[in-house]
Protein backbone atom coordinates (compact mmCIF):
# COMPACT_ATOMS: atom_id res chain seq x y z
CA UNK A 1 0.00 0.00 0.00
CA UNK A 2 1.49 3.33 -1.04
CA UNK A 3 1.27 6.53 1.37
CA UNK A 4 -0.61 9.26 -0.54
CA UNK A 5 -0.72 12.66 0.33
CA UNK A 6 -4.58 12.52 0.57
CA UNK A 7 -5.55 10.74 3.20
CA UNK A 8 -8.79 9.37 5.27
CA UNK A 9 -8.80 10.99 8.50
CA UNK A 10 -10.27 9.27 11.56
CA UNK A 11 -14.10 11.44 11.50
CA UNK A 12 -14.26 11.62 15.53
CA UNK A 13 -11.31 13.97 15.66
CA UNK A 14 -10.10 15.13 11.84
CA UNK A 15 -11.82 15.89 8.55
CA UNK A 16 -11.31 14.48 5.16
CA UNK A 17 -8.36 16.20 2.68
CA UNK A 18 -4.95 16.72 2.41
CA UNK A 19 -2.28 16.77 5.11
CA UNK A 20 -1.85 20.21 4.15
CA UNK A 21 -5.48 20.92 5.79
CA UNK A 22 -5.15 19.08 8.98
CA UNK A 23 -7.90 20.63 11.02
CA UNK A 24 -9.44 19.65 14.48
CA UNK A 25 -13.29 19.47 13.75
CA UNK A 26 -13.54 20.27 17.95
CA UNK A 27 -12.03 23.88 17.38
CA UNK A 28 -11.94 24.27 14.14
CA UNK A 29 -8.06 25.07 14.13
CA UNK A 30 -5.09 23.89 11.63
CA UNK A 31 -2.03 22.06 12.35
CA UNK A 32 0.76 24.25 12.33
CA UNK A 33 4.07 23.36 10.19
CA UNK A 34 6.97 22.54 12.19
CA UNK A 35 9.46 25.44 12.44
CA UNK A 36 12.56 26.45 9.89
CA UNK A 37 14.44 24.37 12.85
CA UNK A 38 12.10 21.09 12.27
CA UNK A 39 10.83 21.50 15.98
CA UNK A 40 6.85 21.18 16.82
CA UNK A 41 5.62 20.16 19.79
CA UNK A 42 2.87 18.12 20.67
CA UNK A 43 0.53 18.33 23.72
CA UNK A 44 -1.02 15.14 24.97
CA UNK A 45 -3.24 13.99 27.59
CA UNK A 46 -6.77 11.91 28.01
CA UNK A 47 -9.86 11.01 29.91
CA UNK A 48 -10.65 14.38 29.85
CA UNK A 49 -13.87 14.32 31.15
CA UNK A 50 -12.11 13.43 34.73
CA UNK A 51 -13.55 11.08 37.57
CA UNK A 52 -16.23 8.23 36.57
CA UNK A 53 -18.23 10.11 39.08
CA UNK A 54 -18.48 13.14 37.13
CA UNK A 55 -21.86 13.86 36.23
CA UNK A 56 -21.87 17.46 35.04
CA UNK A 57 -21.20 17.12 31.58
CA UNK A 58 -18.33 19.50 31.84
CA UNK A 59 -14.39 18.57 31.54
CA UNK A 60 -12.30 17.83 34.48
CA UNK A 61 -12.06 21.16 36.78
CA UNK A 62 -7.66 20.98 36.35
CA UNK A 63 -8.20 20.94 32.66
CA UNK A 64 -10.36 24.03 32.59
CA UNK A 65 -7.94 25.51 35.45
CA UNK A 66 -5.03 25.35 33.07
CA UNK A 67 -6.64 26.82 30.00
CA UNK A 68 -4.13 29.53 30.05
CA UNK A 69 -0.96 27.93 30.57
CA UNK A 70 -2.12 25.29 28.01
CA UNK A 71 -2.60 28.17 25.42
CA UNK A 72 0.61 29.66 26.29
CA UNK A 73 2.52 26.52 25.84
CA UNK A 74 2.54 26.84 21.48
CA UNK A 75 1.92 23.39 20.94
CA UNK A 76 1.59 22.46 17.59
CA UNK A 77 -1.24 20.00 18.78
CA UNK A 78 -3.10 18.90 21.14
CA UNK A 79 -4.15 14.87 21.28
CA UNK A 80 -6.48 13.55 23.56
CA UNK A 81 -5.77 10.15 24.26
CA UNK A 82 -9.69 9.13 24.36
CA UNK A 83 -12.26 9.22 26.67
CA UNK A 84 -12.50 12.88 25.66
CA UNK A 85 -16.40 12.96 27.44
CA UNK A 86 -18.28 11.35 29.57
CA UNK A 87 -21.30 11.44 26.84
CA UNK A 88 -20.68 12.57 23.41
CA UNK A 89 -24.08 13.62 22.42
CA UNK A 90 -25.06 15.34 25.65
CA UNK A 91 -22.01 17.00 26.74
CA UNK A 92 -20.83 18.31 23.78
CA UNK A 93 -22.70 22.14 24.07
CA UNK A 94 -20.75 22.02 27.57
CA UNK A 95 -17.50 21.09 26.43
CA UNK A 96 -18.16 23.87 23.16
CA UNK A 97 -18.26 26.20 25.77
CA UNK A 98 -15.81 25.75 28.03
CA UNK A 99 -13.31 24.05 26.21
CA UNK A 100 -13.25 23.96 22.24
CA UNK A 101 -14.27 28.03 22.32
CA UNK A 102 -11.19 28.38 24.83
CA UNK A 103 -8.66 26.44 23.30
CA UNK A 104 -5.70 28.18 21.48
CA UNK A 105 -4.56 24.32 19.82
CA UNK A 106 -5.82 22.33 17.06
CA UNK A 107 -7.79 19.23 19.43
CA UNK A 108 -7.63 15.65 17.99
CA UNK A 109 -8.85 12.74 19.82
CA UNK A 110 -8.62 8.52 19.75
CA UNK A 111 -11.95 7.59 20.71
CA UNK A 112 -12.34 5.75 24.12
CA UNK A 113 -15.62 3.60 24.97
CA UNK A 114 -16.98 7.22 26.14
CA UNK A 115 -16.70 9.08 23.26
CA UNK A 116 -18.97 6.63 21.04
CA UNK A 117 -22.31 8.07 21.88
CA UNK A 118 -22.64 9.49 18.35
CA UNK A 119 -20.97 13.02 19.18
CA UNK A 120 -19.80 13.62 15.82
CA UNK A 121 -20.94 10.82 12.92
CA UNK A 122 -19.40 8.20 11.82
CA UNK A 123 -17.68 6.37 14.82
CA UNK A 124 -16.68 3.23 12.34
CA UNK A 125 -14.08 5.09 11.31
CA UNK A 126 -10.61 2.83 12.36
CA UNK A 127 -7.50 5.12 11.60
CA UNK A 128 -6.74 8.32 10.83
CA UNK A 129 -3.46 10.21 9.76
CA UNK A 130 -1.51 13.36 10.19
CA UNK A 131 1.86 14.25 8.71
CA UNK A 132 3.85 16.70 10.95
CA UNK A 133 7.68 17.90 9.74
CA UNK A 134 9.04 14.50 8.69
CA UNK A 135 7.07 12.44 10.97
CA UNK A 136 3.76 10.16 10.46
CA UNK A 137 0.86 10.73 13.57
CA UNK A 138 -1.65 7.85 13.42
CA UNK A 139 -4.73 7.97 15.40
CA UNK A 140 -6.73 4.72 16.22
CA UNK A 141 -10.43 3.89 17.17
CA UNK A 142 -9.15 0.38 19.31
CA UNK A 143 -12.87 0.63 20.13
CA UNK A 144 -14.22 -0.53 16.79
CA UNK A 145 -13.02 -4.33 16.87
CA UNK A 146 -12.84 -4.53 20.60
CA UNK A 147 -9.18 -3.77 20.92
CA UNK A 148 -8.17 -5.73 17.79
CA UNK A 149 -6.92 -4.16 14.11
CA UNK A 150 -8.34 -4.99 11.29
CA UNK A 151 -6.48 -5.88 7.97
CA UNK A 152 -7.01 -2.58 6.66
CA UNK A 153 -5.75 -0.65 9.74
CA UNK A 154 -2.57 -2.93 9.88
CA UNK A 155 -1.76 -2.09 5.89
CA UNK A 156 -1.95 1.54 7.13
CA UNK A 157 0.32 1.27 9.69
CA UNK A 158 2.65 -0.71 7.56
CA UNK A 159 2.00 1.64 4.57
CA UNK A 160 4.75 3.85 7.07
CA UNK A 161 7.06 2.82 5.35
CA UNK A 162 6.02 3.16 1.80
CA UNK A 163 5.75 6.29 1.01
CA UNK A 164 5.88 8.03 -2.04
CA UNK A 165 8.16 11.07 -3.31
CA UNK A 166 11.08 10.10 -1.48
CA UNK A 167 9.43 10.55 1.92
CA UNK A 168 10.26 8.14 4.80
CA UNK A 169 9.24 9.14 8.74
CA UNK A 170 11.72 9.57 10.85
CA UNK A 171 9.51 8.60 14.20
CA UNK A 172 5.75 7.40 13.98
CA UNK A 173 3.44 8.09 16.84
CA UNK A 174 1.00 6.45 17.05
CA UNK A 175 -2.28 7.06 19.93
CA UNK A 176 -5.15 5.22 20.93
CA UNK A 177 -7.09 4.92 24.11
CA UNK A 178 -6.59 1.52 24.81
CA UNK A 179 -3.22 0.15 25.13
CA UNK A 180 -3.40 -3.17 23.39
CA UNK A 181 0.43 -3.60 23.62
CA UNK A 182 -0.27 -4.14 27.62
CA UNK A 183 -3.25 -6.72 27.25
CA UNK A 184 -1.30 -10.15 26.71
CA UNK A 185 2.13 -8.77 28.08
CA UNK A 186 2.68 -10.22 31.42
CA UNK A 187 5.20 -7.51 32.23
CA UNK A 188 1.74 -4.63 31.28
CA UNK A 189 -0.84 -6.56 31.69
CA UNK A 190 -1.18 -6.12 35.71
CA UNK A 191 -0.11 -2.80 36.17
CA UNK A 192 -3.60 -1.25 34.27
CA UNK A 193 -6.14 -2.89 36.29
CA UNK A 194 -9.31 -1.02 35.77
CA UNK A 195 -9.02 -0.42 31.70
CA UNK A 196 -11.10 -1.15 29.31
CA UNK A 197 -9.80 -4.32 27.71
CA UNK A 198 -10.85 -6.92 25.09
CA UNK A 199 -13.22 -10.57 26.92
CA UNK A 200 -11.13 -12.69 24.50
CA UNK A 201 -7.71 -11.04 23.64
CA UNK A 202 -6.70 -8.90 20.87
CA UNK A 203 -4.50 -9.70 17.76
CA UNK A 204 -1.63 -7.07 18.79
CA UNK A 205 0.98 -9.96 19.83
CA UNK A 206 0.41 -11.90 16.57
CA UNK A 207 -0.21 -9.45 13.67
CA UNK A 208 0.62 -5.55 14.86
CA UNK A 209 3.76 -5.80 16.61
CA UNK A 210 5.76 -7.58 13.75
CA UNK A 211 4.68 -4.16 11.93
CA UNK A 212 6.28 -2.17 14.67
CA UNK A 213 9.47 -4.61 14.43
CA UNK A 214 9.35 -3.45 10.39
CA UNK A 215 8.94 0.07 11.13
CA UNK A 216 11.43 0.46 14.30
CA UNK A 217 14.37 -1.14 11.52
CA UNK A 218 13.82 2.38 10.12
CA UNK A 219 12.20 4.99 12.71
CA UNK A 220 11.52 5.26 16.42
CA UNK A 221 8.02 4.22 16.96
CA UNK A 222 6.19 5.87 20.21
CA UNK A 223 2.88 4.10 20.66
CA UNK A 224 0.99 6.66 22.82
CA UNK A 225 -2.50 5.32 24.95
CA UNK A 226 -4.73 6.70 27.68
CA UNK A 227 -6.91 4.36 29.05
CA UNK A 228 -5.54 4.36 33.00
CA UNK A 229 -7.93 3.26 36.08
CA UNK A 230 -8.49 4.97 39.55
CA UNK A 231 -5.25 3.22 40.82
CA UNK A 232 -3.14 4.45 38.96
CA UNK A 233 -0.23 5.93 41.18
CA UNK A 234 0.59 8.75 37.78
CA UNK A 235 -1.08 9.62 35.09
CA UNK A 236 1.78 9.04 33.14
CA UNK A 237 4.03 5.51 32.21
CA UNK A 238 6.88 5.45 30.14
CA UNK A 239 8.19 2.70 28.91
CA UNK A 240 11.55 1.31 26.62
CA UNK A 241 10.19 -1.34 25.14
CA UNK A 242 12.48 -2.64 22.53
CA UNK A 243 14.91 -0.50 20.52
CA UNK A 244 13.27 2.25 18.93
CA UNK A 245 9.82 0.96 20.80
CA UNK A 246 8.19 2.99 23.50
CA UNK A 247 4.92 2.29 25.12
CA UNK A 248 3.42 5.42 26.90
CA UNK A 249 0.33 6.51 28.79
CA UNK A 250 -1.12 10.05 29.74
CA UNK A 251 -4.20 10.45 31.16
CA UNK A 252 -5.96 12.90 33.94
CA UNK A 253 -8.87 11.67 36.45
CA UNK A 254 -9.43 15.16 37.95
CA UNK A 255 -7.03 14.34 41.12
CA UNK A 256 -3.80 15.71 42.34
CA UNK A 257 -1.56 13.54 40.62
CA UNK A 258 -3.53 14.97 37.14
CA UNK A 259 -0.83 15.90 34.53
CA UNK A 260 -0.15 16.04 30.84
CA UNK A 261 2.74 14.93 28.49
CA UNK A 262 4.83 17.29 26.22
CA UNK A 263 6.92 16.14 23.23
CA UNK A 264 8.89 18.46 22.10
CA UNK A 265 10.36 17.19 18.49
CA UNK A 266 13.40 18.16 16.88
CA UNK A 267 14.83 16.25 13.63
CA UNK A 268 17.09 14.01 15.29
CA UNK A 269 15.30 13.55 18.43
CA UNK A 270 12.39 13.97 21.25
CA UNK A 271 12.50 15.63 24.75
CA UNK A 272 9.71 14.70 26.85
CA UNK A 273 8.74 16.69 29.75
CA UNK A 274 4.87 17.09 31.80
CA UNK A 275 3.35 19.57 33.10
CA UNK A 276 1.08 19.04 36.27
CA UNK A 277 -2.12 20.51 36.50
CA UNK A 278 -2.01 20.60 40.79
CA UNK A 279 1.11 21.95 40.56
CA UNK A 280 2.92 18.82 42.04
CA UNK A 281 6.70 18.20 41.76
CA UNK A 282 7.08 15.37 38.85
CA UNK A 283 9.98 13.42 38.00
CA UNK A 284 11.15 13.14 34.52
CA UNK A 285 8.58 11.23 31.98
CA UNK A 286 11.30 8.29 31.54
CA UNK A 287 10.99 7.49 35.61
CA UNK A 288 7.29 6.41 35.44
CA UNK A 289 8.36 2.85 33.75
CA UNK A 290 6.78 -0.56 34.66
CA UNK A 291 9.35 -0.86 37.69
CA UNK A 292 8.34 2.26 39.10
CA UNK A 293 4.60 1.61 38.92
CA UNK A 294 5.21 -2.15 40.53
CA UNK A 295 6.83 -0.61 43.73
CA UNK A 296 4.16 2.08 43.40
CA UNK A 297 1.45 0.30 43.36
CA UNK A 298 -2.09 2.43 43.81
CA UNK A 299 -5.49 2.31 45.00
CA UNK A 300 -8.29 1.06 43.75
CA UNK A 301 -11.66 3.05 42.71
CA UNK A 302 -13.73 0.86 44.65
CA UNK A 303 -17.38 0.32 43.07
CA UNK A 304 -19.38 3.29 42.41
CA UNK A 305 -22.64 2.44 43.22
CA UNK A 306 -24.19 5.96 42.19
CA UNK A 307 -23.20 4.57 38.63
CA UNK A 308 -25.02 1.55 38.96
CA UNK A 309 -27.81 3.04 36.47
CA UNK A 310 -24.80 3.58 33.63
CA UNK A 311 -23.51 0.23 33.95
CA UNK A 312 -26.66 -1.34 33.85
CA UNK A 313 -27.80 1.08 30.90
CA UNK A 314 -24.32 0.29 28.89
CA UNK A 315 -24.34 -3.28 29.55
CA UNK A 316 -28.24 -4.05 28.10
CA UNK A 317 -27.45 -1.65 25.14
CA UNK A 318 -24.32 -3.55 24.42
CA UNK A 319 -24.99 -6.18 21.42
CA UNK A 320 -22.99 -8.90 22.88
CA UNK A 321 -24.76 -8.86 26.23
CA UNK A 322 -28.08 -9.74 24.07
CA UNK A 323 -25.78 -12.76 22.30
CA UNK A 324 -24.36 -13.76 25.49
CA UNK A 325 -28.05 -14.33 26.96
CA UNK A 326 -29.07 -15.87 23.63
CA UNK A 327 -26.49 -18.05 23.64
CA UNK A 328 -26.83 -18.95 27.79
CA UNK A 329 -30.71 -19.61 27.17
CA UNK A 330 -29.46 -21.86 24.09
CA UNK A 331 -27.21 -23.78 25.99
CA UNK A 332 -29.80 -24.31 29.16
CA UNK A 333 -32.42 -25.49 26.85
CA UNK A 334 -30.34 -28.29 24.88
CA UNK A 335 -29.06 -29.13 28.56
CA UNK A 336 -32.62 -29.32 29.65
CA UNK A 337 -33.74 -31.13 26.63
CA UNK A 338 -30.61 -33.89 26.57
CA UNK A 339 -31.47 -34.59 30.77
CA UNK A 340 -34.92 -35.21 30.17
CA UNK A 341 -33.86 -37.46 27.61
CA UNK A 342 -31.56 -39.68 29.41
């Protein structure tokens, strides 16, 4: 598959057209072009809409607190790493008004299990792509196969590397809410208790990660989720994977440890920093790896029982709840039916 400067871009967060017109559809604002140096810098962060408890259709309060220093940072971008609201359709007009009006960065977002309440279209959409300075930014939907990519997405990703006019990425970033590269690693999988995760495993072991291998041989690869529980001692983890493989999560929950990840790119390499929201001392992004969050541990949410009504609601609209008690009264008939048999 050849790279072509037109592009489909993921409908939740960008609009269709060329990489030349990479607009948020939240704000309404372009992607600027890197700098005569080759530096841009990106701005990222999730779960904006803050604790599970939140109920007022409104963005986390140290979001909205740091409006100002967020403008004043020029980012080139700003990615949300999903989980943008709490409900699409309803909170939008809130968020319009006290976040996409206020916001001085182009907004793009990898939709989280949240954000698919129909806030903007079509929510089938699997991948989208922007092209910033020599570097490729894909953004996922890991909620439209339950965690898994399809063939299509994977030819994308591997399209990296294929590109036309004598263009080759020097890094690829690429986001999505959940981190599938955590599910079936035993050295991830227990340190992200509460996420949203696949029932029967994704196909990120077998099929995506031999495209990273490909696509490392020639440019650093930073896969970038957001998907982090009530436990979770930071909102940010940074790991070394492999060479030039890095796992990393950012998101916020509207507590003190709330803070969000800069990249600052230059052409021959990144510097990461964070900014906290509270105003908390941070260590460098590279501390938070896996070792740090083992000794750190962190508390769980508990159950929420004032969101009993949303979990029940989610669960009956949810298709495969409807095949799972088809299938259940299935199997208790034939079982019924074979006893009185014998």
């Amino acid at each position: 598959m050849l790279f072509r400067g037109t592009i489909l871009m993921l409908v939740s967060s960008l609009g269709n057209g060329p990489a030349s017109a990479q607009r948020s559809l939240y704000n309404g604002l372009h992607v600027q072009p890197a700098d005569s140096t080759g530096h841009y810098r990106i701005l990222i962060g999730g779960h904006f809409h803050g604790e599970s408890t939140n109920r007022s259709g409104f963005p986390a309060s140290t979001l909205l607190a740091n409006l100002d220093t967020i403008n004043s940072l020029g980012a080139h971008l700003f990615i949300s790493t999903g989980d943008l609201f709490m409900n699409g359709v309803k909170d939008r007009p809130r968020y319009t008004r006290s976040l996409f009006s206020k916001l001085r960065v182009p907004l793009f977002n990898a939709p989280g299990n949240h954000d698919l309440d129909g806030a903007v279209g079509d929510e089938t959409a699997e991948i989208g792509q922007l092209r910033q300075g020599q570097d490729l930014i894909f953004i996922l939907n890991t909620e439209a196969h339950g965690g898994s990519l399809s063939r299509k997405a994977q030819g994308r990703l591997a399209g990296a590397l294929e590109a036309e006019q004598g263009f080759l990425p020097s890094r690829v970033f690429i986001i999505s809410h959940r981190p599938i590269w955590a599910e079936d690693d035993p050295l991830y999988s227990g340190l992200f208790k509460d996420n949203t995760r696949s029932l029967t495993g994704t196909n990120f072991q077998k099929e995506v990660y031999p495209i990273l291998q490909e696509i490392a041989e020639h440019a650093e690869v930073y896969w970038i989720s957001g998907s982090l529980g009530g436990q979770a001692p930071s909102s940010i983890f940074f790991q070394r994977h492999a060479p030039n493989i890095t796992y990393i999560q950012c998101a916020i929950r509207d507590e003190p440890r709330d803070a969000l990840l800069i990249a600052d790119v230059q052409q021959d390499t990144v510097k990461w920093s964070a900014l906290s929201l509270t105003r908390q001392q941070l260590l460098a992004p590279e501390a938070y790896d896996a070792a740090w969050w083992r000794n750190h541990g962190g508390r769980g949410e508990g159950f929420k029982w004032r969101l009993l009504p949303y979990i029940v609601k989610k669960t009956m609209l949810n298709a495969a709840f409807w095949w799972g008690a088809a299938f259940a009264l299935l199997l208790v008939f034939l079982v019924r039916r074979m006893w009185w048999r014998s």
